[in-house]
Protein backbone atom coordinates (compact mmCIF):
# COMPACT_ATOMS: atom_id res chain seq x y z
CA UNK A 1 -148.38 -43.89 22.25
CA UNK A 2 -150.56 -46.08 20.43
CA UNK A 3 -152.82 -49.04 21.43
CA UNK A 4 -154.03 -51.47 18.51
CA UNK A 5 -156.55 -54.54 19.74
CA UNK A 6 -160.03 -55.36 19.18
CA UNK A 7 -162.87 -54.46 20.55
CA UNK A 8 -163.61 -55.29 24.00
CA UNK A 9 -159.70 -56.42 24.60
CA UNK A 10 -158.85 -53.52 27.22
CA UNK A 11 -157.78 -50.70 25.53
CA UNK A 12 -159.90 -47.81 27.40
CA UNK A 13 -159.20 -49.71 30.54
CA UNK A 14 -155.62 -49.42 29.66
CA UNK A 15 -155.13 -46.00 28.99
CA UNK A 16 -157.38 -45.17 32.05
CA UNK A 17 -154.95 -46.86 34.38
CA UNK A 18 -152.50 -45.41 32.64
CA UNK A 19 -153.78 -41.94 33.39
CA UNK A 20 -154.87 -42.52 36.96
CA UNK A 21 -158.40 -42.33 36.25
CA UNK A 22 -159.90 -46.12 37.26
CA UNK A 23 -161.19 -47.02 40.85
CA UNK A 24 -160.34 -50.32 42.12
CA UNK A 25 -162.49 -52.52 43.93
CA UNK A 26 -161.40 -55.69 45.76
CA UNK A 27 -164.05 -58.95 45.07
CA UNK A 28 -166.09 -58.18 48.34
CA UNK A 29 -166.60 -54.71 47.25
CA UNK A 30 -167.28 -55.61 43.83
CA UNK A 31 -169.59 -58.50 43.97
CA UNK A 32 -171.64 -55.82 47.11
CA UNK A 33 -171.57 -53.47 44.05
CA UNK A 34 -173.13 -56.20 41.47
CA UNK A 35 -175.54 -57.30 44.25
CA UNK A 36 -176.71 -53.25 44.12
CA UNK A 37 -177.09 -53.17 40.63
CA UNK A 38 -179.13 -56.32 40.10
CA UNK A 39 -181.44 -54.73 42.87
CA UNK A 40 -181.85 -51.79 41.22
CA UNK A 41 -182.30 -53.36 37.94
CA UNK A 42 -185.32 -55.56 39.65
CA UNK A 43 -186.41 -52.33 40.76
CA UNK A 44 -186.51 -50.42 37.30
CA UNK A 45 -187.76 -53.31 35.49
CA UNK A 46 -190.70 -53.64 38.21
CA UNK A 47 -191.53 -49.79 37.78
CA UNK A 48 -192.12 -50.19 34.20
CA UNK A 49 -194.52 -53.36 34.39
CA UNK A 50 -196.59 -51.24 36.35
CA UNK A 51 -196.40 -48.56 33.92
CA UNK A 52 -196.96 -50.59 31.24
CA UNK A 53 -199.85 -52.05 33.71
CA UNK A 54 -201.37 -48.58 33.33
CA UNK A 55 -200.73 -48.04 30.08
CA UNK A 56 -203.11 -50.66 28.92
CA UNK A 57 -205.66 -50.03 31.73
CA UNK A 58 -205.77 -46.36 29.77
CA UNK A 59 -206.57 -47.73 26.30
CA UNK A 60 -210.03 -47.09 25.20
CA UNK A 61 -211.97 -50.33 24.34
CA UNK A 62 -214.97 -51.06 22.58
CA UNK A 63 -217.23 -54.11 22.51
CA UNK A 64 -220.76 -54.68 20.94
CA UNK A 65 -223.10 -57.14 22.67
């Protein structure tokens, strides 16, 4: 068997159908699933402004009056 298409057309998602191996979600599930991610994305992106926050607290400065 061979698939031919470009990139981003489907092909992986093909042949994992194909082979049994791709979950299906109906809209309610998916879109609770989206809502989970962007959460956790806010989340991440949060945790690394504070880091970054700390980060610069920990650089040495120096100032002459």
């Amino acid at each position: 068997m061979t698939i031919i298409g470009d990139v981003g057309s489907g092909k992986s998602s093909l042949m994992n159908a194909i082979i049994g191996d791709m979950l299906f979600f109906d809209l309610q599930e998916a879109e609770n699933i989206e809502r989970q991610e962007n959460d956790w994305k806010s989340k991440v992106l949060a945790a690394q402004g504070q880091i970054e926050k700390k980060k610069g607290k920990r650089k040495g400065v120096v100032s002459l009056s």
